[in-house]
Protein backbone atom coordinates (compact mmCIF):
# COMPACT_ATOMS: atom_id res chain seq x y z
CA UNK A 1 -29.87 68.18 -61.78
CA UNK A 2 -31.75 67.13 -58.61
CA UNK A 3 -30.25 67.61 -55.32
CA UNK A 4 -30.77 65.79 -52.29
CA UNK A 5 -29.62 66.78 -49.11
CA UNK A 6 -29.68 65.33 -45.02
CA UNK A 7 -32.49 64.87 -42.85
CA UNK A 8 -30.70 67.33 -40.50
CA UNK A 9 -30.38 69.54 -43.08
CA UNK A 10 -33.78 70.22 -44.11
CA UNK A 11 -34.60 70.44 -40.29
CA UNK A 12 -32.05 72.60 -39.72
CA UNK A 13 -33.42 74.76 -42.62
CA UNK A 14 -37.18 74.85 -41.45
CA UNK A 15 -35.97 75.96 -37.56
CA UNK A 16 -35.79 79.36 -38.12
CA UNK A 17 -39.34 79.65 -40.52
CA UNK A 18 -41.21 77.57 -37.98
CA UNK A 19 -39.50 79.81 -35.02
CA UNK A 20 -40.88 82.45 -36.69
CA UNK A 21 -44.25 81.25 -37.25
CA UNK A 22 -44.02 80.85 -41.14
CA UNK A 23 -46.91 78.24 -42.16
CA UNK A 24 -44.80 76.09 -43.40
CA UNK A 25 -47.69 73.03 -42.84
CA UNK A 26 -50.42 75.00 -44.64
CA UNK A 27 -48.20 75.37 -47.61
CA UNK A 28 -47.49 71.77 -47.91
CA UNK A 29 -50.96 70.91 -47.31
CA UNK A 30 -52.40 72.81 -50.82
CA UNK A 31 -49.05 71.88 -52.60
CA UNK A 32 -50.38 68.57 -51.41
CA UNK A 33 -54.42 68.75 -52.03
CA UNK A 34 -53.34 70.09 -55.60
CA UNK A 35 -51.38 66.98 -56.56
CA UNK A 36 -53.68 64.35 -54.97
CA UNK A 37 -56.58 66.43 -56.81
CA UNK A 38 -54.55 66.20 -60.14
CA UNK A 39 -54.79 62.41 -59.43
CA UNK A 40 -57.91 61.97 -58.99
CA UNK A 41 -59.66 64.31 -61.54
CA UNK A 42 -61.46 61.87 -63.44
CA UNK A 43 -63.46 60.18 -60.60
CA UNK A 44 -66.67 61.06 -60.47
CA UNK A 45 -67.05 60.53 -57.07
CA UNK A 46 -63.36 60.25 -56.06
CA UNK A 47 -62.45 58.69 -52.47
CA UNK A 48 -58.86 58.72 -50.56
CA UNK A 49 -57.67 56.63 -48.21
CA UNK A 50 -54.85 58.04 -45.14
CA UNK A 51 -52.57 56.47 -43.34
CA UNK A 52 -52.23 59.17 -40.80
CA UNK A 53 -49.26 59.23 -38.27
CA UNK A 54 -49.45 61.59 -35.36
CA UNK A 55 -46.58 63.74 -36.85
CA UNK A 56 -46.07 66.66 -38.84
CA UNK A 57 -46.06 64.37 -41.70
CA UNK A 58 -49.76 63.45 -40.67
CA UNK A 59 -50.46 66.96 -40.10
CA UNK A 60 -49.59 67.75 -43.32
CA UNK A 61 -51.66 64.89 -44.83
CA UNK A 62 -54.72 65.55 -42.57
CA UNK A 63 -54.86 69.26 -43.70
CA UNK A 64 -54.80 68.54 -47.19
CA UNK A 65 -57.10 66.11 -46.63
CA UNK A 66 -59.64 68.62 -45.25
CA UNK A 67 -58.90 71.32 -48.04
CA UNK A 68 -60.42 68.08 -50.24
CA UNK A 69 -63.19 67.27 -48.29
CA UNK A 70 -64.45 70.72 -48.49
CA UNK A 71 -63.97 70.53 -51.90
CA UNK A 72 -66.32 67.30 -52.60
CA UNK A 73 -63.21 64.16 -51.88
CA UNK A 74 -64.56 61.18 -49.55
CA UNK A 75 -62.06 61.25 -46.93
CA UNK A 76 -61.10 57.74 -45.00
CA UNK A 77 -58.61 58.47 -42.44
CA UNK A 78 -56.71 55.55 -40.02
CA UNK A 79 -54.85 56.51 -37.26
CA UNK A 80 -52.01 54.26 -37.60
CA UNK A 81 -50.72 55.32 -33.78
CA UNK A 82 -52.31 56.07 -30.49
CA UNK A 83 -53.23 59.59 -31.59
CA UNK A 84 -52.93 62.85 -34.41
CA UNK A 85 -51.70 65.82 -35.09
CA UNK A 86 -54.49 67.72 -33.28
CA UNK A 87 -54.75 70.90 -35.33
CA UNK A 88 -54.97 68.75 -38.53
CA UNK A 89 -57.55 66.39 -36.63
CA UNK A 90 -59.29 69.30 -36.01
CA UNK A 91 -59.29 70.79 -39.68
CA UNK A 92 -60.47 67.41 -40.97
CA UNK A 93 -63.25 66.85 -38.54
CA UNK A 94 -64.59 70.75 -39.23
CA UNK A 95 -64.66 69.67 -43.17
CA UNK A 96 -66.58 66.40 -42.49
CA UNK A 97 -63.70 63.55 -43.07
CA UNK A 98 -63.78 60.58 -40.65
CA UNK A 99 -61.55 58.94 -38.47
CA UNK A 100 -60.77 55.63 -37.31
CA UNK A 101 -58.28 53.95 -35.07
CA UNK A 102 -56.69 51.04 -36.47
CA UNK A 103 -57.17 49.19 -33.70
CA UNK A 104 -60.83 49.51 -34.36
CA UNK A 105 -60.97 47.91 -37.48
CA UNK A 106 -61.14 44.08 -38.52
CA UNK A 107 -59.84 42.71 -41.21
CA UNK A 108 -63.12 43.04 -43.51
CA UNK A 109 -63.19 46.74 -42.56
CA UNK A 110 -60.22 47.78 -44.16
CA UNK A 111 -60.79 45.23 -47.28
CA UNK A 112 -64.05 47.50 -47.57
CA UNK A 113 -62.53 50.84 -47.03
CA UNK A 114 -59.88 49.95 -49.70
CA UNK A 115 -62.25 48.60 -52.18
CA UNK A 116 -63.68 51.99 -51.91
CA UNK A 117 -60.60 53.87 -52.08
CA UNK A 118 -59.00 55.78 -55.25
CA UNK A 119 -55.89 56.92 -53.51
CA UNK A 120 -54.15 55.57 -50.28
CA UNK A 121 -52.02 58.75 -49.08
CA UNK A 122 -49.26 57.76 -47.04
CA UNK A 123 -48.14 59.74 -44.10
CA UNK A 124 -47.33 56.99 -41.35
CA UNK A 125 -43.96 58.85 -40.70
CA UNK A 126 -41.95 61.29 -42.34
CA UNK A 127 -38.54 62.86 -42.35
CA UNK A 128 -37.45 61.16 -38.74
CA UNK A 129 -38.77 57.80 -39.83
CA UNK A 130 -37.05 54.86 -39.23
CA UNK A 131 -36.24 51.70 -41.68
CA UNK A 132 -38.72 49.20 -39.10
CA UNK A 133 -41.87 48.50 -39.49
CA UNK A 134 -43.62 48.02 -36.15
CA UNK A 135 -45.45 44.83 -35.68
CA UNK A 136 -48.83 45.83 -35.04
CA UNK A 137 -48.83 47.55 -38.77
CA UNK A 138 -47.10 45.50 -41.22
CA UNK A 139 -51.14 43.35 -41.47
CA UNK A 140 -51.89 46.92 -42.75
CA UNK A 141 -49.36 47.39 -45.23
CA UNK A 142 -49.82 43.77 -46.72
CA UNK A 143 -53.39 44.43 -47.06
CA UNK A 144 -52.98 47.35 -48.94
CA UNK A 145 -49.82 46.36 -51.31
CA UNK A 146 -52.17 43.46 -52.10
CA UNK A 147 -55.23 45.69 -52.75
CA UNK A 148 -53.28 47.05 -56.20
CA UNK A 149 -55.28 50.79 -54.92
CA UNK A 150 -52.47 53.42 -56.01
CA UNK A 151 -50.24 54.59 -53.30
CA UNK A 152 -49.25 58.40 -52.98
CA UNK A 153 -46.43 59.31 -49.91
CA UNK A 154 -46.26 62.19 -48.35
CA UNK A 155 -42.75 63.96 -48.12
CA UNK A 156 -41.27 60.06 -48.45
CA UNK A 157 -42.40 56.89 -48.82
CA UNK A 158 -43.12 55.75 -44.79
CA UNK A 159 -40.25 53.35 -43.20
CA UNK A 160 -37.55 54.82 -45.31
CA UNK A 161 -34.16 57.05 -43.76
CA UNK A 162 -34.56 59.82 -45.42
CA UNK A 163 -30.79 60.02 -45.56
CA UNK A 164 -29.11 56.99 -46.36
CA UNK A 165 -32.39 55.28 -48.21
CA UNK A 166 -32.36 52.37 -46.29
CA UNK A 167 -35.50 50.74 -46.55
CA UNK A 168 -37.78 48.38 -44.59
CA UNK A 169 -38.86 45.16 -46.66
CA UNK A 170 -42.50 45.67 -46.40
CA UNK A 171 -42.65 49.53 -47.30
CA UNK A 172 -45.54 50.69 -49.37
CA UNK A 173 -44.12 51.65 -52.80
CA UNK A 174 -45.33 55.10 -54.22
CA UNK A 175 -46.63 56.09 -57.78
CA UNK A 176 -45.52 59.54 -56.47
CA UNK A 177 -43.94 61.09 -53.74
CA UNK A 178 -44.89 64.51 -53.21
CA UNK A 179 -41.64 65.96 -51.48
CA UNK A 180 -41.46 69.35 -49.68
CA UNK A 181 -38.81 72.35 -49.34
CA UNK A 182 -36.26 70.13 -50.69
CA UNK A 183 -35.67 66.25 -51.93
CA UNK A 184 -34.60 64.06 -49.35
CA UNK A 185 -31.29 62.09 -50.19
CA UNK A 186 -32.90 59.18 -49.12
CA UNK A 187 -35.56 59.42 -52.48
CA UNK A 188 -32.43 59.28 -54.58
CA UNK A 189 -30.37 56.45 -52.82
CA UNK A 190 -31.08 52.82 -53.24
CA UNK A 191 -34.09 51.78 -51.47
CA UNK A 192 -35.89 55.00 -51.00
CA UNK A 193 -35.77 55.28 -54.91
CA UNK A 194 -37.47 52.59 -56.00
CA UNK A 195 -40.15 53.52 -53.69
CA UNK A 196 -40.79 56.80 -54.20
CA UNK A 197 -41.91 57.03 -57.61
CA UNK A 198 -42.36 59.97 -59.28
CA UNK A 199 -41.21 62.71 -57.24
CA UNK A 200 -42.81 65.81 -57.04
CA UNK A 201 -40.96 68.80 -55.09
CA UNK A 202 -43.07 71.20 -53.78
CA UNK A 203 -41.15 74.64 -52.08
CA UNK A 204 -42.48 75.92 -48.75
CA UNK A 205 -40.04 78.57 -48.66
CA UNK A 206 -36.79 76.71 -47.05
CA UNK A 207 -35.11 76.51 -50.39
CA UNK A 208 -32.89 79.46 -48.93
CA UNK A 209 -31.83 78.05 -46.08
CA UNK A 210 -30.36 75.05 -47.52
CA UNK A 211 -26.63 74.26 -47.47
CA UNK A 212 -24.60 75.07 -50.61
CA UNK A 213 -23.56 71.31 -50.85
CA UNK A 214 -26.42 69.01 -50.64
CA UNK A 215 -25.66 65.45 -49.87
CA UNK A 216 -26.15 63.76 -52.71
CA UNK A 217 -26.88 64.85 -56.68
CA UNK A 218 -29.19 62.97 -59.24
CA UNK A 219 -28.09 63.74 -62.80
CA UNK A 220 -30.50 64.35 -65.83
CA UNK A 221 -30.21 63.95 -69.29
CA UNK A 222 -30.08 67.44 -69.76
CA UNK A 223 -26.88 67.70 -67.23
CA UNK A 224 -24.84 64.75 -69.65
CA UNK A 225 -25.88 67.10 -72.54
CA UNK A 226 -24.35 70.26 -71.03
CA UNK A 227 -20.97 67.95 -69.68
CA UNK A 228 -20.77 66.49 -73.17
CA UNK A 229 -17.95 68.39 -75.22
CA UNK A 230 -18.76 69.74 -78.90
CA UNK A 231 -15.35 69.03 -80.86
CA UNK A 232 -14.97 72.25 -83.18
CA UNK A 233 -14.52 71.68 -86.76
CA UNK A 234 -10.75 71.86 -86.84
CA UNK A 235 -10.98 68.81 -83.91
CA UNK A 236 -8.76 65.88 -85.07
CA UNK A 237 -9.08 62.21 -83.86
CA UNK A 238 -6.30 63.39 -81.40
CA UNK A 239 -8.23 66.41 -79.99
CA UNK A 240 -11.18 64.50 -79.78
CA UNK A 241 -9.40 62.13 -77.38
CA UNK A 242 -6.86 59.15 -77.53
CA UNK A 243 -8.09 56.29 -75.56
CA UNK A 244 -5.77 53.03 -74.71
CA UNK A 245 -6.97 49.55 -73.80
CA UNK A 246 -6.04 46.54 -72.16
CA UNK A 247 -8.36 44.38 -71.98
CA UNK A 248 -9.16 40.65 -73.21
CA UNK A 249 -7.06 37.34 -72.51
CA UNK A 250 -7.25 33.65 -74.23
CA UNK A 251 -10.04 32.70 -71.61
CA UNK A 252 -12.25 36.16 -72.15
CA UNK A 253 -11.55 37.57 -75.82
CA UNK A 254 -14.93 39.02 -76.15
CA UNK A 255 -14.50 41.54 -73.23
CA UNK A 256 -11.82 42.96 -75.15
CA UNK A 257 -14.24 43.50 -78.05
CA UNK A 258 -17.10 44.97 -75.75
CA UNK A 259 -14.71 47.46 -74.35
CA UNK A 260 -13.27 48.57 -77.86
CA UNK A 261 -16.57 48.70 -79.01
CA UNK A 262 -17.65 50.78 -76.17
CA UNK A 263 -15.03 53.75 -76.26
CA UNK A 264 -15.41 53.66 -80.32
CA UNK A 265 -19.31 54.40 -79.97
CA UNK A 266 -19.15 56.88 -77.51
CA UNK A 267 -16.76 59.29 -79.24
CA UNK A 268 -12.75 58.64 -78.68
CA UNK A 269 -10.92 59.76 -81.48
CA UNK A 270 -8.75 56.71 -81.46
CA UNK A 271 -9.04 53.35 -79.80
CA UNK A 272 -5.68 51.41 -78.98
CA UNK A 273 -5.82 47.69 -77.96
CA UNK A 274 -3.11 46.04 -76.18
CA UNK A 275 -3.67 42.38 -76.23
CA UNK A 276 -2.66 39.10 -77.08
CA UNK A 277 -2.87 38.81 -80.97
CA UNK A 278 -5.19 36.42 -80.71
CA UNK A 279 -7.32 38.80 -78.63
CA UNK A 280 -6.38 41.24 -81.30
CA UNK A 281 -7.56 39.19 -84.70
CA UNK A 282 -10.87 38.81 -83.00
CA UNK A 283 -11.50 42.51 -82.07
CA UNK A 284 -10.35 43.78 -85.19
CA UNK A 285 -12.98 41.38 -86.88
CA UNK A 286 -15.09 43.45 -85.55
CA UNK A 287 -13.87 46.85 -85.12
CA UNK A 288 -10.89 47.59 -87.54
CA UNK A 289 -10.76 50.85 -87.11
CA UNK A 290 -9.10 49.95 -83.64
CA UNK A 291 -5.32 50.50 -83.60
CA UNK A 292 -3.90 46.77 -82.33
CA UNK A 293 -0.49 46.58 -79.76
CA UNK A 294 0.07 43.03 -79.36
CA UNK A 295 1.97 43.15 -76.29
CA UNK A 296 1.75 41.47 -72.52
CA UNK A 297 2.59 44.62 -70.64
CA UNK A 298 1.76 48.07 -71.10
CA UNK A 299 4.76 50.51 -72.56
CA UNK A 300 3.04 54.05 -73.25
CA UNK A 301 6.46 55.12 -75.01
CA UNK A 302 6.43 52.24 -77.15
CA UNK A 303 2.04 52.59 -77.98
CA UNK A 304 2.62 56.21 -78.71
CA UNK A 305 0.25 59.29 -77.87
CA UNK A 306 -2.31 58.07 -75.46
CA UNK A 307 -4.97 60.29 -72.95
CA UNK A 308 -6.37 58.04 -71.03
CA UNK A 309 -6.65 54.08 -70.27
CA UNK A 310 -8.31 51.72 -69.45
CA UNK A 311 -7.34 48.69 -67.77
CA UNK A 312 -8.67 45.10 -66.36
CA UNK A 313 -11.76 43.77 -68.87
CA UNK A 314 -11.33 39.95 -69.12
CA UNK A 315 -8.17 40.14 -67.30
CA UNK A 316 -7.06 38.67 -63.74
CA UNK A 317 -5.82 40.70 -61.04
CA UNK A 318 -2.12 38.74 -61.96
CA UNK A 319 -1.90 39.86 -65.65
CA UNK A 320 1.19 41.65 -66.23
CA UNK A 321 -0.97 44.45 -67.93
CA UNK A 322 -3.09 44.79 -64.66
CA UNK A 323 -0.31 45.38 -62.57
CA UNK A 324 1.06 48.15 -65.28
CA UNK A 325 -2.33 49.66 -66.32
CA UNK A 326 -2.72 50.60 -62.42
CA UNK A 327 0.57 51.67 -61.80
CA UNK A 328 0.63 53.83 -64.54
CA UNK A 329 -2.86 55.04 -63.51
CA UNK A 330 -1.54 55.55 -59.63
CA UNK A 331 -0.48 59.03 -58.14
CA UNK A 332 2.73 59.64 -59.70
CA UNK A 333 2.78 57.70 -62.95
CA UNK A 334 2.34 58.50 -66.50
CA UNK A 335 -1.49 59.01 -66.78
CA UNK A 336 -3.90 60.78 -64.38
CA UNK A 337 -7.07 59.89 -66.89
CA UNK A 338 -8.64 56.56 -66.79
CA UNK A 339 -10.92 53.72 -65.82
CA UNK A 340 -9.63 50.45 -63.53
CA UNK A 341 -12.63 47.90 -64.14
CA UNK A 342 -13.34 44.18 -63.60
CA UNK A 343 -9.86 42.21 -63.27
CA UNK A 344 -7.95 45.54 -62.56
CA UNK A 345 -9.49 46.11 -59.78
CA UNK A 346 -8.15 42.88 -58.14
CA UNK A 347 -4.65 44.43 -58.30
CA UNK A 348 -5.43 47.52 -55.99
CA UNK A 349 -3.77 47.57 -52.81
CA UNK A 350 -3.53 50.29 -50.00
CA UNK A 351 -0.31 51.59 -51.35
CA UNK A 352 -2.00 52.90 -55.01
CA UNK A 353 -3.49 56.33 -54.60
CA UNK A 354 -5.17 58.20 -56.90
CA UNK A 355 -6.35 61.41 -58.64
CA UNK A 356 -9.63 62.15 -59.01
CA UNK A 357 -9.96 61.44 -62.88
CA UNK A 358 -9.46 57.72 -62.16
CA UNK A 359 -12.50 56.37 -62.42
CA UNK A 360 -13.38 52.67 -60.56
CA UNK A 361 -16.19 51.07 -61.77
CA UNK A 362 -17.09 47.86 -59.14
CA UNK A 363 -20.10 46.17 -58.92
CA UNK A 364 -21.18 45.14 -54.76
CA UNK A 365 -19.31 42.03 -54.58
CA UNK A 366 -16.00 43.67 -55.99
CA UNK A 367 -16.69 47.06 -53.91
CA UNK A 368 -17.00 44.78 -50.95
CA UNK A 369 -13.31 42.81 -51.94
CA UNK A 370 -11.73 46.30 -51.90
CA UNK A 371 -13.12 47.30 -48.93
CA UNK A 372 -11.87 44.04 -47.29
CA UNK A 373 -8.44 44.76 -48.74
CA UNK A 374 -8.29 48.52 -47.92
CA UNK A 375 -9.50 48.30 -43.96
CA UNK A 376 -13.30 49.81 -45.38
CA UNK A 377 -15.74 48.07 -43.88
CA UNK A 378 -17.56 45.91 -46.66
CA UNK A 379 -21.35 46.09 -44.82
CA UNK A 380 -21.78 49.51 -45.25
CA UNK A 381 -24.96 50.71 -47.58
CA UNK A 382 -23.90 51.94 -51.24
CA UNK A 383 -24.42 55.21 -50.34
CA UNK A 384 -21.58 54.78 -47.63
CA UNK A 385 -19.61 52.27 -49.56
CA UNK A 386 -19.09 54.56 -52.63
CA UNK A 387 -17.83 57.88 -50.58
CA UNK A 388 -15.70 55.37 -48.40
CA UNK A 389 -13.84 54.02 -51.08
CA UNK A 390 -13.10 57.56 -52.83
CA UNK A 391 -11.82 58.80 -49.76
CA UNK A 392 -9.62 55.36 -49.34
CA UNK A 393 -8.39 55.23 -52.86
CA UNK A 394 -8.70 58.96 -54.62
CA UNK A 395 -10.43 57.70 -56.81
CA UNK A 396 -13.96 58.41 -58.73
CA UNK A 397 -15.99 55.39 -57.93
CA UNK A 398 -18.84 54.58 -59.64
CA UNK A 399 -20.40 51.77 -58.10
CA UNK A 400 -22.61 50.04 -60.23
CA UNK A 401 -26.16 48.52 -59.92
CA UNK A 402 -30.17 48.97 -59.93
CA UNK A 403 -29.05 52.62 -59.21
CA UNK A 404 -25.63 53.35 -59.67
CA UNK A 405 -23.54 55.80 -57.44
CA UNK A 406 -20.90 57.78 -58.57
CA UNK A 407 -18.49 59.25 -55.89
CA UNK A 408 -15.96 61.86 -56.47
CA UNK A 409 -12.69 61.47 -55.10
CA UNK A 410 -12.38 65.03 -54.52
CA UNK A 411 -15.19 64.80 -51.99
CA UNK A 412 -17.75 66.76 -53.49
CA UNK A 413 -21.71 65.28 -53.01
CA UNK A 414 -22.45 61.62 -54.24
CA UNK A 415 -24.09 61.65 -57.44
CA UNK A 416 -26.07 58.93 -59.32
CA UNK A 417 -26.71 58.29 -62.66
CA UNK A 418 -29.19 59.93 -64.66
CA UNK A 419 -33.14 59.53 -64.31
CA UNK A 420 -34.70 57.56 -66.95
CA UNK A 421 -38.13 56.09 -66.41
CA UNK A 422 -37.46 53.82 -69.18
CA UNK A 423 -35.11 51.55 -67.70
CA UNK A 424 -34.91 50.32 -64.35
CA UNK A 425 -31.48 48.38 -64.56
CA UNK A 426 -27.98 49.04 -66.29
CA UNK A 427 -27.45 46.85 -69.16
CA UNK A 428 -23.58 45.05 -68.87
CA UNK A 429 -21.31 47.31 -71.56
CA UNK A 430 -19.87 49.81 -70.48
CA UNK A 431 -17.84 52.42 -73.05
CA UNK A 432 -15.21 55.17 -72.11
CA UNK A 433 -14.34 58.31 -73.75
CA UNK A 434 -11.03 60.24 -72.98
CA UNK A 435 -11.88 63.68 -74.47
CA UNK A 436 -12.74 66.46 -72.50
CA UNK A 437 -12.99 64.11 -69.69
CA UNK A 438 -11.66 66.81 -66.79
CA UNK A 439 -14.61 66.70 -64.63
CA UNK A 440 -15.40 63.57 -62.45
CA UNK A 441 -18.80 64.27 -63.00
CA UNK A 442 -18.44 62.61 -66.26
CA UNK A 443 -17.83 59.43 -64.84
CA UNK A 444 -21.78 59.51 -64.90
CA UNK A 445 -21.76 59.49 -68.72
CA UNK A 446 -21.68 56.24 -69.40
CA UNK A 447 -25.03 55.52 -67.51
CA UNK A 448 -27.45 57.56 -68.93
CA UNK A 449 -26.04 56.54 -72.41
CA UNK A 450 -26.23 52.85 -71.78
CA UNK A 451 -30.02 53.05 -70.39
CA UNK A 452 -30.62 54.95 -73.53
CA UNK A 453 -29.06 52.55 -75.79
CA UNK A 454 -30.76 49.71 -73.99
CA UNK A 455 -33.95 51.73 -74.66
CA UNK A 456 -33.21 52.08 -77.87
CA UNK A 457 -32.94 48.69 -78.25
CA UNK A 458 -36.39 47.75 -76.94
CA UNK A 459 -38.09 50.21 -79.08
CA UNK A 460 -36.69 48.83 -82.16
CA UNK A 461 -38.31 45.39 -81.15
CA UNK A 462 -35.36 43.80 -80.55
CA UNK A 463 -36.35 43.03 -76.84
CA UNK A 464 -40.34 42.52 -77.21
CA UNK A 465 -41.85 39.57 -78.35
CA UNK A 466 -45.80 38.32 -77.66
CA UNK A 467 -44.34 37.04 -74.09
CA UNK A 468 -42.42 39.37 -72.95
CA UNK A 469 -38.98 40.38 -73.42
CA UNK A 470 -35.94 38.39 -75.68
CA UNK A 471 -32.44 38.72 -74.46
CA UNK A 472 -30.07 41.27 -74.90
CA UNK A 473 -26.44 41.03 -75.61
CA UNK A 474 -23.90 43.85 -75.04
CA UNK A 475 -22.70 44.53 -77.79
CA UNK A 476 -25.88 45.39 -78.69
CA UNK A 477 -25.60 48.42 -76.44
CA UNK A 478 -22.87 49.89 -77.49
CA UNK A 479 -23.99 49.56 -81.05
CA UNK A 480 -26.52 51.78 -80.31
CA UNK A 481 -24.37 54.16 -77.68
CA UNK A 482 -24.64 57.04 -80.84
CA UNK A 483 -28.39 57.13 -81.30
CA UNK A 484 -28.19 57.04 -77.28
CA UNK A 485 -26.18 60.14 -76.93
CA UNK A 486 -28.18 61.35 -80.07
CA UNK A 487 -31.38 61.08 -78.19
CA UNK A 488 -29.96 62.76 -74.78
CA UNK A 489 -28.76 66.13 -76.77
CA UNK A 490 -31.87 66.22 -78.89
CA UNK A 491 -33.66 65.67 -75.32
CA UNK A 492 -31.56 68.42 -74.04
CA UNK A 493 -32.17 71.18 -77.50
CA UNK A 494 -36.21 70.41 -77.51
């Protein structure tokens, strides 16, 4: 698990090391020359490019950059503001790098410098940096996004909060970010992730002055493995988790199907529908093993034994099973496990609360209609949004997208879904499993499954073709949710 935590919490761990004169720079200057070395190892005559700031963040860069010099590296730097950190100036100049102010250089000059460059290190601003470009160096940053040369940032990519993420349009994306004395919760959030990369933490020696909770948590494969519970062999389809459906109408059948389809492939001992029968013929087509209630309401003493449900795929916010999947689901009803998706989501009004193993899985535009309805305001940033919302409701929300958030209604740190390279966006099924599903961190399950499955799919071929990719379908995804879970605890044993 990665952890992210507060600008004001790293600073306020690095006080009492820097009051008492712990070289906290120097550290992060060879954690730094050692990476930007790794990079460039097979140059023969390998050159770097810095962006310099006058802050610590260009001190660190600067410093680095002179342990490289000295070491053989052609060192470029441009001052991107009036001035630099002097002792790193200093170190630079002693090892032989040059310096130049931007303002000193035309167009063709920095064309030339790039087309020299291996590596452009980014250190414009660091860990007080603001999502605003100035004026005078957004020519600069075009120039180089358009010169393809490799970017590398230093502590975070330049222009981005490094707590909430937010990022200017016009920030230099990084292959890496080299990070130091702890992640930034910015480099996990949306925006500051897809900038930054790979990350690459280096300690300086703050780790122990860190707060217990950090701000926000990135799960990893390895973290859905150790969550994921092991049924013994005595488990029975009821120990390994009764799950109950309603989902599907006349007008959206198939969603009814997808969600089936999804809690069967990720591990529920049994599946119950309640649907129209129509709804029910066509999901049993598919999936017979699926127990069918045809029914227009939801009567858990009439389904029988059920752990958990899940309510509102392909149905409006005025189905009669909407309004009883969420009242059942609310504080004080007959089920404290479940998920409120799509339609069922449209029924929740300030007067449902609650517990924290209710999971709610909006997308933006239904995240921002709840927040309308429950007095949230609907502008705030995802990583705002999510916590607001859990607070509001009790809930777990998991708010889905490019990088989806999960927050805990008990008020523990945000979390996101799990890092894999191999998929930038969340395919559209989504599966639930009741068993074992106590913790709200599980809510994150599904994500790191589906990115799997969706990987899955591409490296079968089903995606590639001589032009690029073919379309996928959902239920493709949750075809393929066991070889995705598969692959995570393999990932996980190896």
């Amino acid at each position: 698990m990665i952890t992210g935590y507060t600008a004001q919490a790293i600073r306020s761990a690095e006080e009492p090391l820097l009051a008492a004169g712990e070289a906290l720079m120097q550290r992060a200057a060879r954690a730094l020359a050692g990476r930007i070395a790794e990079r460039l190892r097979t140059r023969e005559e390998p050159r770097l490019l810095v962006l310099a700031g006058r802050g610590a963040n260009g001190g660190d860069a600067l410093h680095a950059a002179a342990i490289l010099r000295r070491e053989g590296t052609g060192i470029d730097v441009i001052a991107t503001g009036d001035d630099l950190h002097v002792e790193g100036e200093d170190a630079l100049r002693a090892a032989g790098g040059t310096v130049h102010a931007l303002s000193d250089l035309g167009p063709e000059d920095l064309h030339e410098r790039l087309a020299d460059a291996d590596l452009v290190l980014d250190a414009m601003v660091g860990l007080g940096g603001r999502p605003e470009i100035p004026a005078r160096l957004a020519p600069l940053l075009e120039t180089v996004r358009r010169s393809g040369v490799p970017v590398l940032a230093v502590d975070l990519p330049s222009f981005v909060d490094a707590t909430t993420g937010r990022a200017a349009s016009g920030a230099l994306p990084a292959v890496e970010t080299v990070t130091f004395g702890a992640v930034k919760a910015g480099l996990l959030l949306p925006g500051g992730a897809e900038l930054a990369g790979d990350l690459h933490l280096v300690g300086i020696g703050v780790e122990d002055q860190l707060p217990v909770q950090p701000a926000v948590q990135r799960l990893e494969s390895a973290d859905v493995a150790a969550l994921w519970p092991h049924p013994g062999r005595e488990a029975s389809k009821y120990t390994r988790g009764v799950v109950a459906i309603a989902a599907g109408s006349p007008r959206f059948p198939g969603a009814a199907v997808l969600a089936a389809s999804g809690a069967a492939r990720s591990g529920a001992g049994m599946v119950r529908l309640i649907a129209p029968q129509e709804v029910l013929d066509l999901v049993l087509h598919t999936r017979p093993e699926v127990i069918g209630h045809p029914s227009t309401h939801i009567d858990l003493e009439e389904i029988g034994r059920t752990q958990a449900l899940v309510v509102g795929p392909g149905l409006s916010g005025e189905d009669p099973r909407t309004r009883d999947g969420v009242d059942i689901l609310a504080v004080g009803g007959d089920l404290e496990r479940g998920v409120i998706d799509a339609g069922g989501l449209d029924a929740l009004t300030a007067d449902h609360r609650f517990g924290q193993h209710v999971v709610l899985t909006p997308h933006r535009g239904e995240a921002e209609r709840i927040a309308a309805r429950l007095d949230v305001d609907p502008g705030l940033p995802g990583a705002d949004l999510a916590p607001a919302l859990a607070a509001v409701t009790g809930a777990t929300v998991l708010l889905k997208g490019a990088i989806t958030l999960i927050a805990p209604g008990d008020a523990r740190p945000l979390r996101r879904e799990a890092h894999d390279a191999t998929c930038s966006s969340p395919p559209p099924a989504r599966g639930t499993s009741s068993r074992g599903a106590r913790d709200p961190a599980r809510a994150a399950w599904t994500v790191p499954m589906r990115r799997r499955a969706r990987s899955s799919t591409a490296a079968r071929g089903l995606l590639r073709s001589s032009g690029g990719r073919l379309p996928l379908v959902a239920l493709d995804v949750a075809d393929r949710l066991p070889a995705a879970l598969g692959a995570i605890l393999t990932d996980a044993l190896s």
